[in-house]
Structure formats: C-alpha cells, structure tokens
N, C-alpha and C. Protein backbone atom coordinates (compact mmCIF):
# COMPACT_ATOMS: atom_id res chain seq x y z
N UNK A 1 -24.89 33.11 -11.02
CA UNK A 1 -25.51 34.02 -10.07
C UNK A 1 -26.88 34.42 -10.60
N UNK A 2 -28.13 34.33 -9.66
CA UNK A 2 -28.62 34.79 -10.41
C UNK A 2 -29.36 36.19 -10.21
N UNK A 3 -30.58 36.60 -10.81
CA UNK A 3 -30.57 37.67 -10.83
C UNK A 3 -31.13 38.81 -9.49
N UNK A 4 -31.40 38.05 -8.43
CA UNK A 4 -32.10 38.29 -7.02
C UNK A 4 -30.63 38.77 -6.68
N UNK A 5 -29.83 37.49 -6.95
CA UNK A 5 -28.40 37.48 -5.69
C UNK A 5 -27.75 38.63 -6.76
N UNK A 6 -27.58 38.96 -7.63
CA UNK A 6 -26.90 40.17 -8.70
C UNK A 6 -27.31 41.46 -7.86
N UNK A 7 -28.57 41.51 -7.87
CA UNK A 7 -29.09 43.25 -7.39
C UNK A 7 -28.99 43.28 -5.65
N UNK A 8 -28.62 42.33 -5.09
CA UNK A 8 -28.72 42.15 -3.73
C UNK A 8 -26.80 42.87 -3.00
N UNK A 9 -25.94 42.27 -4.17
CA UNK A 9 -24.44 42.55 -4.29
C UNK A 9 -24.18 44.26 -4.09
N UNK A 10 -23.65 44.84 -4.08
CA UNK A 10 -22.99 46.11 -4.18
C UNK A 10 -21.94 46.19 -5.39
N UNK A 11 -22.29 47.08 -5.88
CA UNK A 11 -21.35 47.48 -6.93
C UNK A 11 -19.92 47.08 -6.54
N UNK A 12 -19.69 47.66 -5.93
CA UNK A 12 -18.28 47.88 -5.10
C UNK A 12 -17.88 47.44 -3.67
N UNK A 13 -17.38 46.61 -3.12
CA UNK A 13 -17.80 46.76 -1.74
C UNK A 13 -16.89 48.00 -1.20
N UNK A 14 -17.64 48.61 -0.18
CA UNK A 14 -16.86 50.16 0.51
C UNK A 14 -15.38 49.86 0.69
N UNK A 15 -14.91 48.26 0.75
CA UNK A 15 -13.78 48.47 1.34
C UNK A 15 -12.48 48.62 0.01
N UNK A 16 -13.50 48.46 -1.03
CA UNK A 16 -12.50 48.74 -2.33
C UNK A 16 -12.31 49.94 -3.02
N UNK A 17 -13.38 50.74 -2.32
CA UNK A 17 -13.76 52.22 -3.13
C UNK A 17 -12.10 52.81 -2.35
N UNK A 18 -11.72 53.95 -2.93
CA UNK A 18 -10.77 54.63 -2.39
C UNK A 18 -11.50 56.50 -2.12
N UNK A 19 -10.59 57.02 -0.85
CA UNK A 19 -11.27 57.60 -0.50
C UNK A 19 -10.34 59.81 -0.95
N UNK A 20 -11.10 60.52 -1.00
CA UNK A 20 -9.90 61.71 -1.49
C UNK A 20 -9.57 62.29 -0.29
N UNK A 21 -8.09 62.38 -0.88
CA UNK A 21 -7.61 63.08 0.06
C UNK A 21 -8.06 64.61 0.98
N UNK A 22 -7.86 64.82 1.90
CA UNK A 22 -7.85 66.73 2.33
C UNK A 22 -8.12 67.63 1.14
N UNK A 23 -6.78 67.64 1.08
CA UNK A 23 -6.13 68.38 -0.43
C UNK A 23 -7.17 68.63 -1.34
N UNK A 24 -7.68 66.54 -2.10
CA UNK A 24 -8.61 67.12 -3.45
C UNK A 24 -9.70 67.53 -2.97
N UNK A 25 -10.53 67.05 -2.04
CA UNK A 25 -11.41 67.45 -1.63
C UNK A 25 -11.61 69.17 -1.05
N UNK A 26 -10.61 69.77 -0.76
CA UNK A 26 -10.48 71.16 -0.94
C UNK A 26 -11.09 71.99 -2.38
N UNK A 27 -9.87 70.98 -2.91
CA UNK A 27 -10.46 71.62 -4.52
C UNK A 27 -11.60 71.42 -5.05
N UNK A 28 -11.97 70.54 -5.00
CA UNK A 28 -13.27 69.97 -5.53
C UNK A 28 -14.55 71.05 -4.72
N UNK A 29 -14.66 70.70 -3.32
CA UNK A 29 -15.39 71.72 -2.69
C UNK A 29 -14.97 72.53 -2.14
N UNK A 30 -15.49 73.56 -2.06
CA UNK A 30 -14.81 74.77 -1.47
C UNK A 30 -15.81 74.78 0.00
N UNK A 31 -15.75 75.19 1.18
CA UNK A 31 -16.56 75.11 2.44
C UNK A 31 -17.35 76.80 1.95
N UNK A 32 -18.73 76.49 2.62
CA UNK A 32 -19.85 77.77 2.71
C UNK A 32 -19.20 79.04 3.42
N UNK A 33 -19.43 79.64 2.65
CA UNK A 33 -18.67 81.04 3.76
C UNK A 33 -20.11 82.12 4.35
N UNK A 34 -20.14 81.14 5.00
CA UNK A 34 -21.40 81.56 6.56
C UNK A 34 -21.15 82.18 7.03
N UNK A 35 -20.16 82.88 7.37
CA UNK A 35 -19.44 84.34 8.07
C UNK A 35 -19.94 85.64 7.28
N UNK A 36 -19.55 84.98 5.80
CA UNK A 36 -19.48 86.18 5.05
C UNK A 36 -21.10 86.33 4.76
N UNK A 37 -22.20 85.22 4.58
CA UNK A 37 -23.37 85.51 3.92
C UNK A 37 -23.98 86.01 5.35
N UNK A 38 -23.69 85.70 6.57
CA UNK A 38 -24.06 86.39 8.20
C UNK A 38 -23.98 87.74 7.99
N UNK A 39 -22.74 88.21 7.63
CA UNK A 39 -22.61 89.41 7.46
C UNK A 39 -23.22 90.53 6.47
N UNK A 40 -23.61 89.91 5.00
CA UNK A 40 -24.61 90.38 4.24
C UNK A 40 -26.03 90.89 5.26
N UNK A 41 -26.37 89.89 6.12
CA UNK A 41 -27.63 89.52 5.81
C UNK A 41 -27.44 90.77 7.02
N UNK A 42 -27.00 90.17 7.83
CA UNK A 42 -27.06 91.33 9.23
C UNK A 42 -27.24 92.75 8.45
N UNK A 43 -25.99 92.80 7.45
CA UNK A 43 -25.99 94.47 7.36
C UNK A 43 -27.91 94.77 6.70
N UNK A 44 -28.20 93.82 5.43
CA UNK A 44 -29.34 94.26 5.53
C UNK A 44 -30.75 94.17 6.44
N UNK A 45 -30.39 93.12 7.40
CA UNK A 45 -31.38 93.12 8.51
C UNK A 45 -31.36 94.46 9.40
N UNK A 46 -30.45 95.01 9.27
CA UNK A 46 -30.17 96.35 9.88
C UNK A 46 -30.89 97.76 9.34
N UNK A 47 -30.95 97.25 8.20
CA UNK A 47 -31.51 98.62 7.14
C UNK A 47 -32.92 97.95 7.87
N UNK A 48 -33.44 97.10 7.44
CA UNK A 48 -34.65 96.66 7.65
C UNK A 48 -35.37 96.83 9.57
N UNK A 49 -33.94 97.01 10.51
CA UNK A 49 -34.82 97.32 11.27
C UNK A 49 -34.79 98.67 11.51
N UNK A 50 -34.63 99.38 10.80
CA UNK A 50 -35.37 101.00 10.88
C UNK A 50 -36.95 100.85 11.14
N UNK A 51 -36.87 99.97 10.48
CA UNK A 51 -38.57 99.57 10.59
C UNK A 51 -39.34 99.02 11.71
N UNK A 52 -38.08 98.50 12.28
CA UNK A 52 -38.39 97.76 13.46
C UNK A 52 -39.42 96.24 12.41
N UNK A 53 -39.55 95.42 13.49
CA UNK A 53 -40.32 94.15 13.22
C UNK A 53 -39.60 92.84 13.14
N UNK A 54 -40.65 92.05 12.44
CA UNK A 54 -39.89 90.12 12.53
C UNK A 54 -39.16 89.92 11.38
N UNK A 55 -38.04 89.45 10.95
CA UNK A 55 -37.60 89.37 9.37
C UNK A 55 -37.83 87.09 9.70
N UNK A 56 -38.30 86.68 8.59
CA UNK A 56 -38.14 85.34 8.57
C UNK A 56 -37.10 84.87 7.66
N UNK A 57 -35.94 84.03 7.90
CA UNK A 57 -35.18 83.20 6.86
C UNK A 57 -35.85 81.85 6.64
N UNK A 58 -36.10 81.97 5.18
CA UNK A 58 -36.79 80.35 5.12
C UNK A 58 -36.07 79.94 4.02
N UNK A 59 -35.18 78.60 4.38
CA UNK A 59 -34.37 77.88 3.49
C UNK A 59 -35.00 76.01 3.23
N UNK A 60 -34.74 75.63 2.13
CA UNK A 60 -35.01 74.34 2.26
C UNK A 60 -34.27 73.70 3.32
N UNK A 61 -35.15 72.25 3.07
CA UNK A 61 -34.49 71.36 4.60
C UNK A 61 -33.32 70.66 4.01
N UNK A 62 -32.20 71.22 5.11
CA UNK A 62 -30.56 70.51 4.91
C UNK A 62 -30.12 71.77 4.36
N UNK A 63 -30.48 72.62 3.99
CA UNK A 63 -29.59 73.78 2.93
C UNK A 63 -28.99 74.66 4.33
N UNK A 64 -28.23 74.43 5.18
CA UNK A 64 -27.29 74.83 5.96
C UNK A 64 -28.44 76.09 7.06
N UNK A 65 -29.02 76.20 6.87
CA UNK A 65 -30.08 77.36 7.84
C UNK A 65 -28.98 77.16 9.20
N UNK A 66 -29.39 75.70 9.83
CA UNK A 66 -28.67 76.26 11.11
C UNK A 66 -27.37 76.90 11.55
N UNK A 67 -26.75 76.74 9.56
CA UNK A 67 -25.07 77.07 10.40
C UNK A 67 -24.83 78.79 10.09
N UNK A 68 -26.48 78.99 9.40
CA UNK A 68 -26.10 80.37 8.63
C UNK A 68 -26.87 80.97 9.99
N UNK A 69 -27.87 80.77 10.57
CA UNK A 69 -28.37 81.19 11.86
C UNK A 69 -27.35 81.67 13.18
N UNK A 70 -26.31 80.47 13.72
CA UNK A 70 -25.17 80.63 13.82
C UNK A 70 -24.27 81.37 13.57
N UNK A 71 -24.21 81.47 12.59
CA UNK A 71 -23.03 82.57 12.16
C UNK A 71 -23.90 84.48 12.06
N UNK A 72 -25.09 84.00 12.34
CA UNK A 72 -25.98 85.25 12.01
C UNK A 72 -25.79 85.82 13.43
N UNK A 73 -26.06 84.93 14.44
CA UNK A 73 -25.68 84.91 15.99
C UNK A 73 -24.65 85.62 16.33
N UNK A 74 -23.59 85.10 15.65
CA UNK A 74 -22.05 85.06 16.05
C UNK A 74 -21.53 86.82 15.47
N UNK A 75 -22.13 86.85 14.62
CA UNK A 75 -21.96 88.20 13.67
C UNK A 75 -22.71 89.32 14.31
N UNK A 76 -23.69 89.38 15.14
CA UNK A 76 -24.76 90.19 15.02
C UNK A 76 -24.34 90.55 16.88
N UNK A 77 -24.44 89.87 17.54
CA UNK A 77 -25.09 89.79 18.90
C UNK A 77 -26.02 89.33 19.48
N UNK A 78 -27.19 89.18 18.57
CA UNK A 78 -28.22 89.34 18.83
C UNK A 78 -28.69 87.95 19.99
N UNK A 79 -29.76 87.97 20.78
CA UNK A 79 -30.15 86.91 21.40
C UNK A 79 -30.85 85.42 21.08
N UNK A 80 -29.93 84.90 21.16
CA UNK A 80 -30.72 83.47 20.80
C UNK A 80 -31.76 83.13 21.70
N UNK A 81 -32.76 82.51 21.53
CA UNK A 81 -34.03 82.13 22.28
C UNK A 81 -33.79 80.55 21.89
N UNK A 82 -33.64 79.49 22.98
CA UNK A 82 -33.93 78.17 22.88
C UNK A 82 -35.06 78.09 23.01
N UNK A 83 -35.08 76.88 22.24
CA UNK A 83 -37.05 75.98 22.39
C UNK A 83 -37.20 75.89 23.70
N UNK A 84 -38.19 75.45 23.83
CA UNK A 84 -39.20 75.00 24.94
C UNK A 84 -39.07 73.80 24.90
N UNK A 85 -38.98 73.10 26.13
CA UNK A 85 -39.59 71.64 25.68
C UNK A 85 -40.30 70.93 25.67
N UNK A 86 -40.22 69.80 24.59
CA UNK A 86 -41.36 69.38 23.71
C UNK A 86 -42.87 69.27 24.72
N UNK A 87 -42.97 68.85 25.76
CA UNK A 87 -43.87 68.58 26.84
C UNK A 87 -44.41 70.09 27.14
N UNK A 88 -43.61 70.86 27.29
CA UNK A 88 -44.66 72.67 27.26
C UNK A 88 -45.59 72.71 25.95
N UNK A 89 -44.80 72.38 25.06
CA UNK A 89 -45.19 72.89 23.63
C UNK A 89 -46.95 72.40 23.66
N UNK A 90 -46.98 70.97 24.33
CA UNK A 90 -48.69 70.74 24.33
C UNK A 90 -49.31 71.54 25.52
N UNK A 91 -49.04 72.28 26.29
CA UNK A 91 -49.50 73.11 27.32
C UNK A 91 -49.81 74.48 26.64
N UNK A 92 -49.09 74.63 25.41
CA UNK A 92 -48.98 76.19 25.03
C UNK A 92 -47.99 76.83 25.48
N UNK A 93 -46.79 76.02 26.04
CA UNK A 93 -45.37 76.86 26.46
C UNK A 93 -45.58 78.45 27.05
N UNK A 94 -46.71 77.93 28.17
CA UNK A 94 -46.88 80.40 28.70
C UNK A 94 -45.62 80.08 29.26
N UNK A 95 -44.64 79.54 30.25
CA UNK A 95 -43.77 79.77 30.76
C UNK A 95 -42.57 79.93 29.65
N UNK A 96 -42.27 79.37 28.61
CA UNK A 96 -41.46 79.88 27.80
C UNK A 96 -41.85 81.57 27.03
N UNK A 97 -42.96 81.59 26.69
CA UNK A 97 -43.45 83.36 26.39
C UNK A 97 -43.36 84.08 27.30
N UNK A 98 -43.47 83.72 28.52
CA UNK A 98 -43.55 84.84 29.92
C UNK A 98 -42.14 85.12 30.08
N UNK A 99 -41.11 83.91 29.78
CA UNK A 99 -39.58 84.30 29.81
C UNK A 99 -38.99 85.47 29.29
N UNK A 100 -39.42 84.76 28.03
CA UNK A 100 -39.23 85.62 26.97
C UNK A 100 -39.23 86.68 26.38
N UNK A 101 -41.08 87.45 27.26
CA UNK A 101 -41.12 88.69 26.86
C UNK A 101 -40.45 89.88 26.70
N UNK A 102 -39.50 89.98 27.56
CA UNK A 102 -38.33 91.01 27.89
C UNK A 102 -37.73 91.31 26.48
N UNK A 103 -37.21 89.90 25.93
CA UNK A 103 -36.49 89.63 24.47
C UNK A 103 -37.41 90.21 23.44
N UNK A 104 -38.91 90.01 23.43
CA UNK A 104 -39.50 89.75 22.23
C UNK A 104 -40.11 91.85 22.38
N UNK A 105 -40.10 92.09 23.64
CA UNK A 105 -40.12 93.94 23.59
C UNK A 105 -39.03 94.61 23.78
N UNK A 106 -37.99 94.27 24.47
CA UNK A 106 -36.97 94.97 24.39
C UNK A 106 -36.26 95.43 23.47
N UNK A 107 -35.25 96.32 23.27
CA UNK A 107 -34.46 96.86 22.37
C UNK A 107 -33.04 96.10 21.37
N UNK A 108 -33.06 94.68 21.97
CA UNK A 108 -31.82 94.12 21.91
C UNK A 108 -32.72 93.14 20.37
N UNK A 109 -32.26 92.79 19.45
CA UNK A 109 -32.87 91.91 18.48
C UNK A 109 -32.48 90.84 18.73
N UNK A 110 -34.02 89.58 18.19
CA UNK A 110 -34.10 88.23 19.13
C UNK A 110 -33.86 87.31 17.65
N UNK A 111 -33.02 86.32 18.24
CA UNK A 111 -33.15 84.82 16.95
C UNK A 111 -33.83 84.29 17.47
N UNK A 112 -34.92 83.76 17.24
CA UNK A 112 -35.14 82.14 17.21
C UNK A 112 -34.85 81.07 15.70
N UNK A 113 -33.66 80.31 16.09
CA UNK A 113 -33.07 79.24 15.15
C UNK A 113 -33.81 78.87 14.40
N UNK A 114 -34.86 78.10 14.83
CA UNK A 114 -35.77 77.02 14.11
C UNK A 114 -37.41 76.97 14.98
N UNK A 115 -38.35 78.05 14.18
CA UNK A 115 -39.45 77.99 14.27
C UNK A 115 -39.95 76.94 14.30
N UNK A 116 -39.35 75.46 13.44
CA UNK A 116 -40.32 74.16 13.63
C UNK A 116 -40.22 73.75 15.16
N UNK A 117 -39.30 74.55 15.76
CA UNK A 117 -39.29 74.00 17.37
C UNK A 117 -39.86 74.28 18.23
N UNK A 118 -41.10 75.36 18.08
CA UNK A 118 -42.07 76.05 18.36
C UNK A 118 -43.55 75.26 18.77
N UNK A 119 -43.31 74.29 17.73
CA UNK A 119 -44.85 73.68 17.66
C UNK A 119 -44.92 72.24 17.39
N UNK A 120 -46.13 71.37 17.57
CA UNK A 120 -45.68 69.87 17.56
C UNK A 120 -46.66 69.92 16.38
N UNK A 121 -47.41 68.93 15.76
CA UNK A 121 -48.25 68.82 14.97
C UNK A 121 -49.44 67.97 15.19
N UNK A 122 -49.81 68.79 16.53
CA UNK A 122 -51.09 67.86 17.54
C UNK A 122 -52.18 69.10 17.46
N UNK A 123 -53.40 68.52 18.25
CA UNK A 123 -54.25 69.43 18.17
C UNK A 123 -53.75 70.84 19.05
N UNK A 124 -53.40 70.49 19.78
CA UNK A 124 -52.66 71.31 21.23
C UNK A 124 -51.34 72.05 21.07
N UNK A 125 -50.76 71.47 19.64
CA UNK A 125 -49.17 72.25 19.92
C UNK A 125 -48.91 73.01 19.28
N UNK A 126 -50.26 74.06 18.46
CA UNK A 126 -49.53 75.23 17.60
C UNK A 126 -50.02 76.17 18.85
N UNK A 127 -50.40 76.53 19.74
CA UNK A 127 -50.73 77.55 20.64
C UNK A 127 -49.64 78.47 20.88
N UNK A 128 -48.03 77.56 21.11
CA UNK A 128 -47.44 78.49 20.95
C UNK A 128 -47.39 79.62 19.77
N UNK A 129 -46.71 79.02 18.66
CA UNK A 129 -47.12 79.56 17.34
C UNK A 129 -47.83 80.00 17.12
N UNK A 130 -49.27 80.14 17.70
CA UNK A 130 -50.03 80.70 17.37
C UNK A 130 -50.21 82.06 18.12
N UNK A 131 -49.80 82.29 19.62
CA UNK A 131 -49.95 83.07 20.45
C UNK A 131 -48.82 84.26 20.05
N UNK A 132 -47.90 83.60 19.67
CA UNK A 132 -46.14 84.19 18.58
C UNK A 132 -46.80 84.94 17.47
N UNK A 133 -47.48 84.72 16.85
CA UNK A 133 -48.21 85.08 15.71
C UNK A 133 -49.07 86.20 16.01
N UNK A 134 -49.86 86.22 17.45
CA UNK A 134 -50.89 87.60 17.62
C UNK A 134 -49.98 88.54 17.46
N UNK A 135 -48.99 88.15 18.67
CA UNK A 135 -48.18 89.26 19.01
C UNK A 135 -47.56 90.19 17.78
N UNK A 136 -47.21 89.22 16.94
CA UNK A 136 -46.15 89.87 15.83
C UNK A 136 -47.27 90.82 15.30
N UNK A 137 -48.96 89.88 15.00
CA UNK A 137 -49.67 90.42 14.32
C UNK A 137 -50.11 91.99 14.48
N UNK A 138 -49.93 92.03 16.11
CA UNK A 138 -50.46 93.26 17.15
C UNK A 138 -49.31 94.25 16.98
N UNK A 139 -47.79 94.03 16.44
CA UNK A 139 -47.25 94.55 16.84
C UNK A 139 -46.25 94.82 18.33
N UNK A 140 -46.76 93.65 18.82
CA UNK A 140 -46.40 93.61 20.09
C UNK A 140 -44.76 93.33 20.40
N UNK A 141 -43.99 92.76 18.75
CA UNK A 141 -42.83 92.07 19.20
C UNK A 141 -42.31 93.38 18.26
N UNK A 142 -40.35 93.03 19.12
CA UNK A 142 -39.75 94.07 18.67
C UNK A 142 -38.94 93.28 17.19
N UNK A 143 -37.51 93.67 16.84
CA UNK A 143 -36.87 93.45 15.87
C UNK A 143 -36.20 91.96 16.39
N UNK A 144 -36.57 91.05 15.40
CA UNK A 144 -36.27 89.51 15.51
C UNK A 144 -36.36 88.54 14.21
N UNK A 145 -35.57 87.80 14.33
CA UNK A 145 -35.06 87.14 13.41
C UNK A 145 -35.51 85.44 13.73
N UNK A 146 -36.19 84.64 12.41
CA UNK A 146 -36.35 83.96 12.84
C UNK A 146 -36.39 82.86 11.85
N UNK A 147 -35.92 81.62 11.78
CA UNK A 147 -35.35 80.46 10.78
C UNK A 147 -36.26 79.69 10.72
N UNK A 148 -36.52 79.32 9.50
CA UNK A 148 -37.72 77.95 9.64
C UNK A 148 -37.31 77.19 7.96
N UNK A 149 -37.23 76.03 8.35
CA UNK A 149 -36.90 75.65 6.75
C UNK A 149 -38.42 75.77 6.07
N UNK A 150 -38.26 75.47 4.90
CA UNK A 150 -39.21 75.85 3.78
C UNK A 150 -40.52 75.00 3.68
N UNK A 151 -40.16 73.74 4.38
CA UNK A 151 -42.05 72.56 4.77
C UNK A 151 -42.64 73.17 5.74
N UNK A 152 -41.52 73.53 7.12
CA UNK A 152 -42.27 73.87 8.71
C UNK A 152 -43.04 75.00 7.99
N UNK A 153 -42.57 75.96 7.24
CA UNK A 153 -43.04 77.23 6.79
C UNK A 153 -43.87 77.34 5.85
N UNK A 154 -44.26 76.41 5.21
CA UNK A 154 -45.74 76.26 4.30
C UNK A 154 -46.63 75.72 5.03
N UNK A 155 -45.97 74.78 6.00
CA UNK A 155 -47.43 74.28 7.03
C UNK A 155 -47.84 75.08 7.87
N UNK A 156 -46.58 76.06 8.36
CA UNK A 156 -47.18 77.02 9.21
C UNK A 156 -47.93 78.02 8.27
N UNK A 157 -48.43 78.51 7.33
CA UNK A 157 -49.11 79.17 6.27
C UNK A 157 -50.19 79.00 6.84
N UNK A 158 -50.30 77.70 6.28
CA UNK A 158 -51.66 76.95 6.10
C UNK A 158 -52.22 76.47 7.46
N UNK A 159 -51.86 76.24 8.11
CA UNK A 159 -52.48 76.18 9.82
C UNK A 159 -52.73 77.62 10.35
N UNK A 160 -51.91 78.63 9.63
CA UNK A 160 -51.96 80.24 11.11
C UNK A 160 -52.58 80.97 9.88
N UNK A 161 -52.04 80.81 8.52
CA UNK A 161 -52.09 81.86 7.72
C UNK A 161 -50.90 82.78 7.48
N UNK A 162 -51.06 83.39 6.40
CA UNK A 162 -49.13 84.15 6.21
C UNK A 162 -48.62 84.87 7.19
N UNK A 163 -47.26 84.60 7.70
CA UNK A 163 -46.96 86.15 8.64
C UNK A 163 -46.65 87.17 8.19
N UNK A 164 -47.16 88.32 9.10
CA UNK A 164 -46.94 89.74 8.49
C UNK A 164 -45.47 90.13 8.75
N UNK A 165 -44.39 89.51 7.99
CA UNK A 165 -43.13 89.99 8.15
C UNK A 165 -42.42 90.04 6.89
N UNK A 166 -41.30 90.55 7.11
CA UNK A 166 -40.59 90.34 5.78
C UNK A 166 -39.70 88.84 5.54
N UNK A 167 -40.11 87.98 4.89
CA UNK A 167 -39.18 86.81 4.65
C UNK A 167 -38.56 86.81 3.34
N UNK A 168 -37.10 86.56 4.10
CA UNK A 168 -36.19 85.93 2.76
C UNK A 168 -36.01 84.46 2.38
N UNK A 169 -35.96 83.99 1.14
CA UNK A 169 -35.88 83.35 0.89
C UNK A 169 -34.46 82.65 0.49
N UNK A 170 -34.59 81.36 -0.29
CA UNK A 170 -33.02 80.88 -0.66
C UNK A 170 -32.55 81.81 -1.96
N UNK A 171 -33.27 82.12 -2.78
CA UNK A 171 -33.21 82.91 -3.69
C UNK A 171 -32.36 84.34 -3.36
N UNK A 172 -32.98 84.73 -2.47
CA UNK A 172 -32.71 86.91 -2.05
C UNK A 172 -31.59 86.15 -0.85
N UNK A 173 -30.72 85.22 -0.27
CA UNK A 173 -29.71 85.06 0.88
C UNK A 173 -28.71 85.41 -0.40
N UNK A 174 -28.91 85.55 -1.52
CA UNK A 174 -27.16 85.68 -2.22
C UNK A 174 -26.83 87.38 -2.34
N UNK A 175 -25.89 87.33 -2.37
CA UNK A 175 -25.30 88.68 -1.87
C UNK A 175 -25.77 89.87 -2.95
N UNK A 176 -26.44 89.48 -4.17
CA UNK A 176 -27.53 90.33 -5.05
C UNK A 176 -28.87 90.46 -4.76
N UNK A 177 -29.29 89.11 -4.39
CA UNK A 177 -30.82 89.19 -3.58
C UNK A 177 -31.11 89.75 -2.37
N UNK A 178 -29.87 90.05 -1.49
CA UNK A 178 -29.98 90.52 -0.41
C UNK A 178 -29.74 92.31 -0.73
N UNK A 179 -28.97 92.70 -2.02
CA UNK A 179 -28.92 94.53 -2.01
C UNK A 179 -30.45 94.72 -2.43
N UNK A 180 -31.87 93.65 -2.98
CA UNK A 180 -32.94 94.07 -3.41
C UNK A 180 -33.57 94.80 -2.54
C-alpha cells in the first residue's frame, strides 16, 4: 500500500467503531441545565431592570445561546421578536420596527434571539441595526434582552460602535458571575 492510498483509508471504518449506550452516555455527559441557568439569569435581569434598558447575552458560536434564549423565553414570559426577512433587511426592515414598536416601548420585556438576524453584511443591511442602536442610544427602547454570539458582536462593535447596555458574557452566565 502505498503511502497516498494509507492516508486516503480511515482509521476505522464507522461500521466497526461501536457506539455507547443511553446509559454510558448519561454518565459520561450530563445534559445543560438551561432551565436552571434561565432562571439565574432572569432573576438577575430583573434586578437589572429597575433600571429599565437593553441587557445583551453574548456567547461564543455553538455554545448553546439559542437553547439558553429559549429557556430564558420559557422562564420569563417575556416577548420573542422574530427576524425580518432577509429581503427587508436590505430595505432597512421599517415595517419590521414599525411592528415592533409597541414591544420595544411598552412595559412587557422584549427578546430578540439572535441579533446576527438583524443585519446582512452589505452596504444596505446594517440600517436595521443601526436604526436599533439610535433608539437604545436615545433611550427610546424599554427593558429587552438580546442574544448575539461573540463574532456577530465584535463586528457589530466595529461597524456601529459599542452598545450602551449592559452585556453578559460566557464568563458572568455561571451562577457566581451572574450574583456580580
């Protein structure tokens, strides 16, 4: 054999690997308890809206954001806001903000899931984001919650500039970073 056809082979083929059961795989991993870190976070998103304003969760990409958003949902009440779609987003989505406004002044506190769903990365598609951004800047929005993994949220930095809110990070979501 030689050495092309060697590295071309698989260690193993899949159909020889064996696979763990339920059981070990229980033990081995234990499942995220997204209920319980929802519930941290709410209680301190709560202290925090005495203050009223935007709180941001920014987690790396894949580190569970959407299921902890979810369960932040599920725990809280609060209103989820779906994206726009992608085709508004180059218009500046006013018909998704004009919807919206009710949510973003009213008394009831707003999620939006995933801020990267906000904006495209064209000349034309941070308007939303950007128009999201006066408002918060003005004061204009009420108590809202809002997810962005940790790239959408350095690019959004650097295209809008920092937002004036309080963001947590992966660091302050553990149940000590969150009594800070």
């Amino acid at each position: 054999m030689r050495a092309s056809e060697a590295t071309s082979q698989p260690f193993r083929r899949e159909d020889d690997l064996r696979s763990l059961s339920e059981e070990k795989l229980t033990q081995l991993y234990q499942p995220i308890p997204w209920a319980d870190m929802a519930e941290a976070f709410v209680e301190q998103t709560q202290l925090l809206s005495k203050k009223a304003g935007v709180t941001a969760l920014v987690l790396p990409p894949h580190a569970g954001l959407s299921q902890l958003i979810e369960a932040i949902a599920h725990t809280s009440g609060w209103k989820v806001l779906s994206a726009p779609a992608v085709d508004d987003l180059l218009n500046g989505a006013p018909k998704w903000l004009k919807a919206n406004e009710r949510h973003f002044t009213g008394s009831r506190p707003w999620i939006i899931p995933d801020l990267s769903r906000l904006y495209i990365r064209h000349v034309n598609g941070l308007s939303l984001v950007r128009d999201l951004y006066t408002k918060i800047s003005n004061g204009a929005v009420t108590t809202g919650l809002m997810g962005c993994d940790s790239w959408a949220w350095k690019y959004l930095e650097r295209v809008c500039g920092p937002f004036p809110i309080k963001v947590f990070t992966q660091q302050q979501v553990s149940a000590s970073g969150l009594q800070q």
